[in-house]
Protein backbone atom coordinates (compact mmCIF):
# COMPACT_ATOMS: atom_id res chain seq x y z
CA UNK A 1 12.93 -36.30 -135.81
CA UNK A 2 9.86 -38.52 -135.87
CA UNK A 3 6.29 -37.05 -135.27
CA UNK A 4 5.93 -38.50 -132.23
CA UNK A 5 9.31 -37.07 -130.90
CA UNK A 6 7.92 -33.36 -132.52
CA UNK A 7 4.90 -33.45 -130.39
CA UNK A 8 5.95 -34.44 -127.56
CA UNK A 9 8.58 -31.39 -127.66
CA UNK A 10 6.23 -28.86 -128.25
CA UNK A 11 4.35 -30.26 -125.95
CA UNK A 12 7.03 -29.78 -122.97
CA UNK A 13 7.46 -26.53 -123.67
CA UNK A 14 5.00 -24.43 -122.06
CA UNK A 15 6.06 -26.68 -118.65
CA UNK A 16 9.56 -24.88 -119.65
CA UNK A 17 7.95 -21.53 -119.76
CA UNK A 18 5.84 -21.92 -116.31
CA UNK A 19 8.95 -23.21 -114.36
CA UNK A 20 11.45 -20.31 -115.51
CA UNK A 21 8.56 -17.83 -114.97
CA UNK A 22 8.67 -19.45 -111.40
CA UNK A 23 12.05 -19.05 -110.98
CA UNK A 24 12.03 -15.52 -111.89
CA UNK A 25 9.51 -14.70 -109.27
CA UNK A 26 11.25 -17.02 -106.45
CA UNK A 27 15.17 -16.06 -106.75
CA UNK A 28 15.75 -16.89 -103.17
CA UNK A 29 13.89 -20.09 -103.39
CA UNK A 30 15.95 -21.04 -106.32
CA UNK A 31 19.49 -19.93 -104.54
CA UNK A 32 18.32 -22.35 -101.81
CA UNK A 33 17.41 -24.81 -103.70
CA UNK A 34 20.65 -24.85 -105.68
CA UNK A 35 22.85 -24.46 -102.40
CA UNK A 36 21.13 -27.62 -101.07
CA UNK A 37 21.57 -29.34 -103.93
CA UNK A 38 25.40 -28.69 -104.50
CA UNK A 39 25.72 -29.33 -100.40
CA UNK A 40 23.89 -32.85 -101.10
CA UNK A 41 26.51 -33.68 -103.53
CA UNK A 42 29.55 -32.30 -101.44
CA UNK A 43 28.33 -34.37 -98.73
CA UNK A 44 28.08 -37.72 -100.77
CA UNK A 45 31.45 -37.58 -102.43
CA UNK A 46 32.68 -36.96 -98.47
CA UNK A 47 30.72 -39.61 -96.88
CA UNK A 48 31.31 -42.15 -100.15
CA UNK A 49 34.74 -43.47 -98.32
CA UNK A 50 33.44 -43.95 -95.29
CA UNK A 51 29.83 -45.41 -96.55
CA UNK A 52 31.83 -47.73 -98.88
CA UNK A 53 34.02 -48.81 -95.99
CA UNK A 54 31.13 -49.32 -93.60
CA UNK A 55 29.20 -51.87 -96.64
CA UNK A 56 33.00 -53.42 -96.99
CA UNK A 57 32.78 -53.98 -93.24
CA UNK A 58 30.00 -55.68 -93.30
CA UNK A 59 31.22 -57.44 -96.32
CA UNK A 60 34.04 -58.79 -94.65
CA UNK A 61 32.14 -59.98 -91.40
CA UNK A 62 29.85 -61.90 -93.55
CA UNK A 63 33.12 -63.52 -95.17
CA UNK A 64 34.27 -64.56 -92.17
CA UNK A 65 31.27 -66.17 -90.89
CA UNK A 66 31.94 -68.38 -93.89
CA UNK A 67 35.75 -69.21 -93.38
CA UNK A 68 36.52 -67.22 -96.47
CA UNK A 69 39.24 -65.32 -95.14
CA UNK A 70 40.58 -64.66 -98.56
CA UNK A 71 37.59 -62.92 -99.43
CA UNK A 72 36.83 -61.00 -96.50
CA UNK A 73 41.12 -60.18 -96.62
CA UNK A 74 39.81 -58.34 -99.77
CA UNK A 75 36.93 -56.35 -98.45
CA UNK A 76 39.09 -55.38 -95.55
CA UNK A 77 41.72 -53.56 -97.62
CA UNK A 78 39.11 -51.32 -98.62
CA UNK A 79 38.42 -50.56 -95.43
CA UNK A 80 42.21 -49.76 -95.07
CA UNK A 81 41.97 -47.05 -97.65
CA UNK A 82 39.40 -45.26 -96.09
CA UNK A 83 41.04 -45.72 -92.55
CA UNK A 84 44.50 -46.30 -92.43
CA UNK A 85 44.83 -45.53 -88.51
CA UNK A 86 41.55 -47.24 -86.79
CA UNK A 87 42.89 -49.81 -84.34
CA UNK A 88 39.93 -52.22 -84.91
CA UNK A 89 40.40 -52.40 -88.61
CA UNK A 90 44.37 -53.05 -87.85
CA UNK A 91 43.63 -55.66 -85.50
CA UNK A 92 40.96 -57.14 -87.70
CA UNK A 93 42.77 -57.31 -90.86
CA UNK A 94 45.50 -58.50 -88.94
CA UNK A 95 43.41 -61.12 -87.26
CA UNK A 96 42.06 -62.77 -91.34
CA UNK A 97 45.36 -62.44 -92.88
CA UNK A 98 46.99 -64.67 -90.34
CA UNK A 99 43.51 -67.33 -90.87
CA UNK A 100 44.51 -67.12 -94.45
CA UNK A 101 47.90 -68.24 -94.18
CA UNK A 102 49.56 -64.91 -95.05
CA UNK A 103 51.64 -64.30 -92.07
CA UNK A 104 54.21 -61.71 -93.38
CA UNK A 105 51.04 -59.21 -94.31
CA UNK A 106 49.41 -60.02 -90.88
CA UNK A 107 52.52 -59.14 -88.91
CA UNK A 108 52.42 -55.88 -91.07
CA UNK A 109 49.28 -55.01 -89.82
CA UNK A 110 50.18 -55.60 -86.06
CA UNK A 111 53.30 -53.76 -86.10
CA UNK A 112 51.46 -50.85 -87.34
CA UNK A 113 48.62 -51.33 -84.76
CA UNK A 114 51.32 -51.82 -82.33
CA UNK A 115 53.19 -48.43 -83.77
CA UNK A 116 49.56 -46.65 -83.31
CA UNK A 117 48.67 -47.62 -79.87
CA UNK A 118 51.32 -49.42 -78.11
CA UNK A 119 51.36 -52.69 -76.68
CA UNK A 120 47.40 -53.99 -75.65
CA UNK A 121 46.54 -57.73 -74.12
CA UNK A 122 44.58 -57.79 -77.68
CA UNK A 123 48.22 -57.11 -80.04
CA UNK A 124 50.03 -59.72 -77.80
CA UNK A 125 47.35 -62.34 -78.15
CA UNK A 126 47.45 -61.90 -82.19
CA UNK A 127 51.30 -61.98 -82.12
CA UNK A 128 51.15 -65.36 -79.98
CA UNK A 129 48.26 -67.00 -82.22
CA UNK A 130 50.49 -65.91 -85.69
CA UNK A 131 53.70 -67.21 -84.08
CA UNK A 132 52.06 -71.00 -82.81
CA UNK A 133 50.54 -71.14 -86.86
CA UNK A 134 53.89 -70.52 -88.42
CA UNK A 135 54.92 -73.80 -86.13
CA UNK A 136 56.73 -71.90 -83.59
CA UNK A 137 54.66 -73.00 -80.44
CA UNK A 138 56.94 -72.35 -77.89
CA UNK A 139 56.57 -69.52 -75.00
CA UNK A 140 53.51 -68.69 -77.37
CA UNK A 141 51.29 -72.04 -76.71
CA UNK A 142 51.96 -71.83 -72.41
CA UNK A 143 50.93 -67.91 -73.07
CA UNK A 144 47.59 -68.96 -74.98
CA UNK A 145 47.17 -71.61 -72.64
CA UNK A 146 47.30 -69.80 -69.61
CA UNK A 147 45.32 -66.78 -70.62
CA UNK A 148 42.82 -67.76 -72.51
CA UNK A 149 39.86 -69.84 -71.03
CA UNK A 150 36.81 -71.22 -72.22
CA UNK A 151 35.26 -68.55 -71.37
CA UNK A 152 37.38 -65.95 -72.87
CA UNK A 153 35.58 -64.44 -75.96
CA UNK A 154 38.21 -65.24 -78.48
CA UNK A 155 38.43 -68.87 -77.07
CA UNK A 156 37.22 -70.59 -80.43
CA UNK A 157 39.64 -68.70 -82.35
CA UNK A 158 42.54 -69.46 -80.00
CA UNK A 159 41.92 -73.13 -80.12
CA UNK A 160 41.78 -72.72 -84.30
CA UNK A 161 45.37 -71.06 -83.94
CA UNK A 162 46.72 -73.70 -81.40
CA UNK A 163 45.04 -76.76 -83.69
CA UNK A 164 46.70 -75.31 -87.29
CA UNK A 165 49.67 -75.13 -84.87
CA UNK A 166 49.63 -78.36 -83.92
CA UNK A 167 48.59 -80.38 -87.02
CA UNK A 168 51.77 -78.44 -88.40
CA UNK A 169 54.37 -79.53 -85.84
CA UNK A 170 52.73 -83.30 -85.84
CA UNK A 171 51.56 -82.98 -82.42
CA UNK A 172 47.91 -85.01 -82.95
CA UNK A 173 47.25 -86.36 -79.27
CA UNK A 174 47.72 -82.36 -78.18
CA UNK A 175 45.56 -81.55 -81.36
CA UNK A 176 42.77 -83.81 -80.37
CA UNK A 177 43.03 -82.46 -76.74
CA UNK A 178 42.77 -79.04 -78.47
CA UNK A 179 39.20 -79.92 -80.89
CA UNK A 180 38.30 -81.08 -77.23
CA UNK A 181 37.98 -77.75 -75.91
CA UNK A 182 36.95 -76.04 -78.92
CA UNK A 183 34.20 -78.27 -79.24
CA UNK A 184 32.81 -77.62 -75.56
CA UNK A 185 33.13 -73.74 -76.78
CA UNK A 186 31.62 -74.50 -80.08
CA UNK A 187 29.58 -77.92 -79.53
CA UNK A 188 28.86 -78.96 -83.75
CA UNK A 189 31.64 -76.53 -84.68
CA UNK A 190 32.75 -78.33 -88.14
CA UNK A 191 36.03 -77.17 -88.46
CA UNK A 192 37.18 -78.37 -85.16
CA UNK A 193 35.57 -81.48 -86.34
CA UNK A 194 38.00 -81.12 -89.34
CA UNK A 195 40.63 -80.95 -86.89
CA UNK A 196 39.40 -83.75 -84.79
CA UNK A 197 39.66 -85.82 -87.83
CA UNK A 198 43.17 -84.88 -88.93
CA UNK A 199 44.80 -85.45 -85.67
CA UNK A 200 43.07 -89.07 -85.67
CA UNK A 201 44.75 -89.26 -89.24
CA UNK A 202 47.65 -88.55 -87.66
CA UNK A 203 47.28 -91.01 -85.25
CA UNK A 204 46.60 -94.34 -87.44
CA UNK A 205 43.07 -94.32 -86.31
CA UNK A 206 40.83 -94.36 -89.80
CA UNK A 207 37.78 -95.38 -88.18
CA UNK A 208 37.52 -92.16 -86.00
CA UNK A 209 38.92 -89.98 -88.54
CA UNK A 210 36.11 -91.16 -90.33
CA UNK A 211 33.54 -90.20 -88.48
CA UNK A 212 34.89 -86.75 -87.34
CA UNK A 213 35.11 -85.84 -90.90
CA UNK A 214 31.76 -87.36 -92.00
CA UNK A 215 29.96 -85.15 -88.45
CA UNK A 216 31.81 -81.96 -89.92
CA UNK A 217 30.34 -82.44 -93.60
CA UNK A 218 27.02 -83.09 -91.95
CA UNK A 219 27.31 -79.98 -89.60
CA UNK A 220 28.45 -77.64 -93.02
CA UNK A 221 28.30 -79.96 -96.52
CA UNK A 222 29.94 -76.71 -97.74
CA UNK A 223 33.08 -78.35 -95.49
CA UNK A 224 35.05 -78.92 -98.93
CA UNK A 225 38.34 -80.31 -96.89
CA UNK A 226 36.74 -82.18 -94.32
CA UNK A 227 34.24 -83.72 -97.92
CA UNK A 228 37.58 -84.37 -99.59
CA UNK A 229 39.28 -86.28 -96.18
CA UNK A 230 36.08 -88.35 -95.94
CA UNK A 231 36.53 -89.34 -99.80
CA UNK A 232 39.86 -89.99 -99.32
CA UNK A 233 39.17 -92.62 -96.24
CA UNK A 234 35.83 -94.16 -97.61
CA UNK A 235 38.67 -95.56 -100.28
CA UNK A 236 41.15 -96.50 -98.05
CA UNK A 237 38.94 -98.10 -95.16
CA UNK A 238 36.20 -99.54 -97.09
CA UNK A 239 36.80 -99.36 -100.92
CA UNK A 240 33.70 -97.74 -100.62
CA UNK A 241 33.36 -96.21 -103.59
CA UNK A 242 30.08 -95.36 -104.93
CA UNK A 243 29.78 -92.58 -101.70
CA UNK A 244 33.48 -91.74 -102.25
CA UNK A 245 32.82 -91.01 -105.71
CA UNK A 246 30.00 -89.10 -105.16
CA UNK A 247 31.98 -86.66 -102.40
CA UNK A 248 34.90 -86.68 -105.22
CA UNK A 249 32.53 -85.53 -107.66
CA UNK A 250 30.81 -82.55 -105.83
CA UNK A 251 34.15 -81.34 -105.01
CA UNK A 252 34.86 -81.59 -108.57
CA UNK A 253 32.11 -79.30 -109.43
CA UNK A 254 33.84 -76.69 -107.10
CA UNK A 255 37.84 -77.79 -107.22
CA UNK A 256 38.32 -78.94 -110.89
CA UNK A 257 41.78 -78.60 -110.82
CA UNK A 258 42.79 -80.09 -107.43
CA UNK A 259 45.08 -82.88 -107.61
CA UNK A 260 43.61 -84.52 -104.78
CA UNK A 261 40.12 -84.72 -106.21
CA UNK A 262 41.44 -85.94 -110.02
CA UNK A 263 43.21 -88.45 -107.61
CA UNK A 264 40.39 -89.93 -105.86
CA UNK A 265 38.44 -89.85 -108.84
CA UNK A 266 40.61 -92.04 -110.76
CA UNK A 267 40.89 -94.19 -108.00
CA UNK A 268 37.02 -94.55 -108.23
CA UNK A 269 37.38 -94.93 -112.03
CA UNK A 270 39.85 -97.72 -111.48
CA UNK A 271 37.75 -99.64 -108.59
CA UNK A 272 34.55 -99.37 -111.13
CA UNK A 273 36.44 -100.91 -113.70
CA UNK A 274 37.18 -98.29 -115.98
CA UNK A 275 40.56 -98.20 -116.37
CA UNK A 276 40.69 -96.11 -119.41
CA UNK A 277 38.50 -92.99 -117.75
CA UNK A 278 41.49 -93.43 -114.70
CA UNK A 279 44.32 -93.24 -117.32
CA UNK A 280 43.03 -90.04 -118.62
CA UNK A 281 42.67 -88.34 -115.53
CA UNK A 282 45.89 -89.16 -114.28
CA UNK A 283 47.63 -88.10 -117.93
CA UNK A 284 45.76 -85.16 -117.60
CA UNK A 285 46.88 -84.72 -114.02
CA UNK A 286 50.40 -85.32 -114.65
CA UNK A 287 50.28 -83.27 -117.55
CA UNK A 288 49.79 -80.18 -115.93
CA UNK A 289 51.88 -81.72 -112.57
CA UNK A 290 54.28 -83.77 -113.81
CA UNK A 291 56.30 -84.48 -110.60
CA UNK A 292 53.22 -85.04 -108.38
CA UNK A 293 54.16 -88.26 -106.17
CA UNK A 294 51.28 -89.96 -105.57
CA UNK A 295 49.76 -89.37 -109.28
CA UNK A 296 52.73 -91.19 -110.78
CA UNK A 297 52.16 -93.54 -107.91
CA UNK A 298 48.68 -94.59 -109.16
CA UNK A 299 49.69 -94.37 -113.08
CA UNK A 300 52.51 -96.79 -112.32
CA UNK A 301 50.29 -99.22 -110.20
CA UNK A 302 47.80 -98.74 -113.32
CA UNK A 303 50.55 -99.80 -115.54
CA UNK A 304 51.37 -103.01 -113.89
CA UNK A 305 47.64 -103.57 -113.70
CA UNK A 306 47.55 -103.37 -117.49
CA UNK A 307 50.61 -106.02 -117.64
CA UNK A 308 53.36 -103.53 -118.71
CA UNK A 309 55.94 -103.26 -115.68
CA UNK A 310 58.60 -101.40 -117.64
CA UNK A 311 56.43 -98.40 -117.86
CA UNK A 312 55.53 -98.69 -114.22
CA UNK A 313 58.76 -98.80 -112.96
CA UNK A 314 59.58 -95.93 -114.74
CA UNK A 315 56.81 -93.91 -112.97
CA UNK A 316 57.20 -95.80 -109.62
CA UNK A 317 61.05 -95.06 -109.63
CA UNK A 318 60.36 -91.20 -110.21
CA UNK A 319 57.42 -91.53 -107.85
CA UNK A 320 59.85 -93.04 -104.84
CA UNK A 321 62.26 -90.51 -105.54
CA UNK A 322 60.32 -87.38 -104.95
CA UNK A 323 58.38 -89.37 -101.45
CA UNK A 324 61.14 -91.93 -99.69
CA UNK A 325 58.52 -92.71 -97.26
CA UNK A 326 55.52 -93.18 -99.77
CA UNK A 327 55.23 -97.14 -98.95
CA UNK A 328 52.69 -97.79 -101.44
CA UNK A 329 55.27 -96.60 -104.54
CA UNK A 330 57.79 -99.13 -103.11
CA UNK A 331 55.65 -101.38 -102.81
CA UNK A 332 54.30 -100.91 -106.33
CA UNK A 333 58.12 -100.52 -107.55
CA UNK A 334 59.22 -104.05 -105.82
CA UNK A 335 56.31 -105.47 -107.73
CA UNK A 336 57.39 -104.00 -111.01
CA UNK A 337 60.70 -105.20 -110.22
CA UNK A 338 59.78 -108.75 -109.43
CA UNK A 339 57.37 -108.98 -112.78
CA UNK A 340 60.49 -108.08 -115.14
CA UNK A 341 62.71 -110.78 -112.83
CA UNK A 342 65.09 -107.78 -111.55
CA UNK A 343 65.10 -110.16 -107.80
CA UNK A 344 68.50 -108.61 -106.33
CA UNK A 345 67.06 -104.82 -106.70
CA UNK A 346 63.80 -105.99 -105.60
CA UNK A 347 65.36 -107.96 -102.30
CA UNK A 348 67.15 -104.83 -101.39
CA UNK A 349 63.97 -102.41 -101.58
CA UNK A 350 62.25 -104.89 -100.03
CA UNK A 351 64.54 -104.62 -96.67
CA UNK A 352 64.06 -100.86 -97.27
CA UNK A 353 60.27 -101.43 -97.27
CA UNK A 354 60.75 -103.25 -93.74
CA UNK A 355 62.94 -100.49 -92.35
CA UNK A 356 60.81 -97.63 -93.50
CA UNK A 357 57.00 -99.80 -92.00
CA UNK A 358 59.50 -99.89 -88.38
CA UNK A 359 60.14 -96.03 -88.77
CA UNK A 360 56.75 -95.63 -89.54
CA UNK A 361 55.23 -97.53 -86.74
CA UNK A 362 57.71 -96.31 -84.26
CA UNK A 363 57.17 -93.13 -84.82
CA UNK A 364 53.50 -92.99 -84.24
CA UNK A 365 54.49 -94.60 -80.76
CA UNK A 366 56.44 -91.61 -80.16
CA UNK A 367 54.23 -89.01 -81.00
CA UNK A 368 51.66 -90.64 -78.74
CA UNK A 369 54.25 -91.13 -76.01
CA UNK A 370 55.96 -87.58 -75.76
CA UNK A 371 52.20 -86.21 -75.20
CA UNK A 372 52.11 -88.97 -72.02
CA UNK A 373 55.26 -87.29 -71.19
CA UNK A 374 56.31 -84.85 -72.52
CA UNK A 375 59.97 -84.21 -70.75
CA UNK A 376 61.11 -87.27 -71.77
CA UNK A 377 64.53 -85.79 -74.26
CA UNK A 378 65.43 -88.98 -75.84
CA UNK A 379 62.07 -89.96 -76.99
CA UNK A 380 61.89 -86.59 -78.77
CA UNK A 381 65.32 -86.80 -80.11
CA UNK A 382 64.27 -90.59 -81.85
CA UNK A 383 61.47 -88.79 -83.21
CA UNK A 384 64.01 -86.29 -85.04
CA UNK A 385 66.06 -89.01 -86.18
CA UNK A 386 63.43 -91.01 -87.85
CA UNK A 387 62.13 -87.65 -89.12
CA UNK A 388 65.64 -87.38 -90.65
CA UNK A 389 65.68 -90.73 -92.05
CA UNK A 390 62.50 -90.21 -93.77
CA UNK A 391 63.42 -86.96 -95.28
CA UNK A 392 61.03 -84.73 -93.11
CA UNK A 393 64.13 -82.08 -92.56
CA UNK A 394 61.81 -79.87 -91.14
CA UNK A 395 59.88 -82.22 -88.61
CA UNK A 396 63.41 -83.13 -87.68
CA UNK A 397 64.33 -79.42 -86.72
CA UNK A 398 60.71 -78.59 -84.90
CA UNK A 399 61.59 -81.62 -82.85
CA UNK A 400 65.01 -80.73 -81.64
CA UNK A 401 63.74 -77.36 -81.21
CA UNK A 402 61.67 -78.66 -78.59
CA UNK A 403 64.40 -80.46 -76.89
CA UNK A 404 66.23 -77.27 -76.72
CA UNK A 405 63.76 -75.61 -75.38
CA UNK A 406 64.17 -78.01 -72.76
CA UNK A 407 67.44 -78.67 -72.30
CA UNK A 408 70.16 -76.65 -74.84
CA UNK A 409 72.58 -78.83 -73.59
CA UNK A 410 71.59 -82.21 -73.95
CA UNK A 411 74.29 -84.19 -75.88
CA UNK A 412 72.33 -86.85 -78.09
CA UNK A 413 70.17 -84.00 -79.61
CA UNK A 414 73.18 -81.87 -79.96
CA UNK A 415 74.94 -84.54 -81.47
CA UNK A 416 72.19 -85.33 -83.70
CA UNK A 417 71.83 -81.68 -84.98
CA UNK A 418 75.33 -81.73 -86.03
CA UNK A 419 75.27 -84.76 -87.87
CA UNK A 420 72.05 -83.51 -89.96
CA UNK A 421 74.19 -79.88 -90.69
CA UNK A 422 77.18 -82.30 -91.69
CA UNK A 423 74.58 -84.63 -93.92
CA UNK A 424 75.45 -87.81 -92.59
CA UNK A 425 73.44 -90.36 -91.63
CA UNK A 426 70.94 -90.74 -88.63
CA UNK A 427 71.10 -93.66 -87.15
CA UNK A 428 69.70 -96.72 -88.34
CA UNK A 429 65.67 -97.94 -87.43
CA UNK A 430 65.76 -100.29 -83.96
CA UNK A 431 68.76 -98.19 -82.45
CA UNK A 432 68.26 -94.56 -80.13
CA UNK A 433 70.17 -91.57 -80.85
């Protein structure tokens, strides 16, 4: 022990003396004082649960705010520990697992609200928003519809159910409709802006998706979809790259491993003129994702760029094969074929390419005209069967679906559905079901 240490223990000692002389002349003082002190602590390991479930409360609110359902999913399952049985956590937790995407753990959640306090208008609303987000709009959409208004207090969050809802089922005229209202709720809002944008993707029109995406990034630059969107059409409208690359670059800094953003920067690398910088991005990228479409779409049309259309087609080919309806990779493969003289293949993707741009085209008339009117059958039903032709199995069934819905008994769809089930052929582009 140093000196220091030595004197300042002897110096401590007559304190020791004084307080257990105290002590000795104040027992019931000192019984109090230690009853109060073991009740402090009996109290804070009872009230820890429910103080740490209050801050995780909080927590989670503050999550929200920010879209970060994911984190505030976290938060709330804390909450969950400490009450397993209060209707408002239930119906909250049940509420940002569904905005997160994970619909099995919300319906948990209701169906134990539901097995706590019975049906409520509050439990039916939930179980109508998580049913129109997994795609199955039916009786669910005319329920939200009809009892929710814009001045309903969980309007804005309706319309963000029906919109996920309807950029799923490929409904973009009912999706803009939908941003419509949520913006008169929520004038600025930047996800329905988001929204706004991808139902004018939808739609063919670039220049207004565009600008929807570019007013939600100005609204919240922390908008990292609506920023990648706006990357992705600077390129495509413009070639504007030196903005695009600078929105590919910030969402680099925060998505470093998204395919999309190692995408559109390579695509910047390429339009610069560095074609080396793009080929190591996409190796990289393919690398790790080896059967990712549109990155052996680019490496291929990098190949053939470089003068070596063997190697191209052999990424194009694998490229078409994993996206049918990806026009650019047979485009890219036709021109691979045509550098290496292989004309007959070439001439018969080629007619392919003109069937699939019909499809294409036809079916954005359809989309547009079922939301004009929407109990026309047959227009519906040639929407499934170019869905089918292009591979989109499961646009093909949503469509029917609605048909039935309709009518169960109309023939064409019928017939339609049982030729899909039987995997023939739907019929051919130019003719109706």
């Amino acid at each position: 022990m140093t000196t220091n240490a030595a004197a300042s223990d002897r110096a401590l000692l007559p304190r020791h003396r004084r307080l257990l002389a105290a002590l000795r002349r104040h027992p019931r003082a000192t019984v109090l004082g230690t009853f109060l002190v073991a009740l402090a602590i009996v109290a804070g390991v009872l009230l820890y649960p429910q103080l740490r479930a209050l801050y995780h409360t909080w927590a989670a609110d503050r999550a929200i705010a920010r879209w970060d359902f994911d984190e505030a999913r976290g938060h709330l399952a804390v909450c969950l520990e400490a009450w397993p049985d209060r209707p408002s956590t239930l119906l909250l937790a049940a509420r940002t697992t569904r905005r997160a995407g994970r619909f099995d753990e919300a319906e948990r959640h209701l169906s134990r609200l539901q097995s706590l306090r019975g049906p409520s208008e509050q439990s039916a609303l939930e179980w109508a928003m998580l049913s129109v987000e997994r795609g199955d709009m039916g009786l669910s959409e005319g329920y939200l519809k009809s009892t929710v208004g814009p001045e309903h207090p969980d309007a804005a969050v309706v319309y963000e159910a029906l919109a996920r809802g309807y950029l799923l089922t490929g409904r973009a005229v009912e999706l803009l409709d939908c941003t419509d209202k949520w913006l008169k709720v929520r004038p600025g809002e930047t996800h329905a802006l988001y929204y706004r944008g991808r139902a004018w993707e939808r739609l063919g029109n670039w220049a207004e998706a565009a600008d929807a995406h570019r007013r939600a990034v100005e609204a919240d630059p922390e908008n990292a979809d609506a920023r990648l969107h706006l990357a992705q059409l600077l390129l495509l409208i413009d070639q504007d790259v030196a903005p695009a690359g600078e929105h590919f670059e910030w969402l680099r800094a925060r998505r470093p491993s998204d395919p999309d953003v190692i995408l559109g920067l390579a695509q910047c690398q390429k339009a610069l003129g560095h074609p080396d910088a793009a080929r190591d991005l996409l190796d990289g990228l393919l690398a790790a994702r080896p059967d990712h479409p549109r990155a052996l779409t680019q490496r291929g049309r990098l190949a053939l760029d470089e003068g070596d259309p063997a190697r191209a087609e052999e990424w194009l080919r694998r490229a078409f094969a994993l996206a049918p309806e990806d026009r650019e990779a047979l485009n890219s493969l036709i021109r691979a074929l045509v550098a290496q003289d292989k004309q007959k293949e070439a001439h018969e993707l080629q007619l392919r390419l003109e069937r699939l741009t019909v499809d294409l085209a036809r079916y954005q008339e359809l989309v547009i005209a079922v939301a004009k009117d929407p109990g026309n059958l047959a227009q519906r039903t040639e929407a499934a069967a170019i869905c089918l032709r292009l591979g989109r199995q499961a646009d093909a069934r949503r469509w029917l679906a609605t048909v039935f819905q309709i009518d169960p008994s109309y023939e064409p769809a019928r017939d339609l559905l049982k030729t899909a089930e039987e995997g023939g052929a739907p019929p051919p582009a130019g003719g109706r079901p």
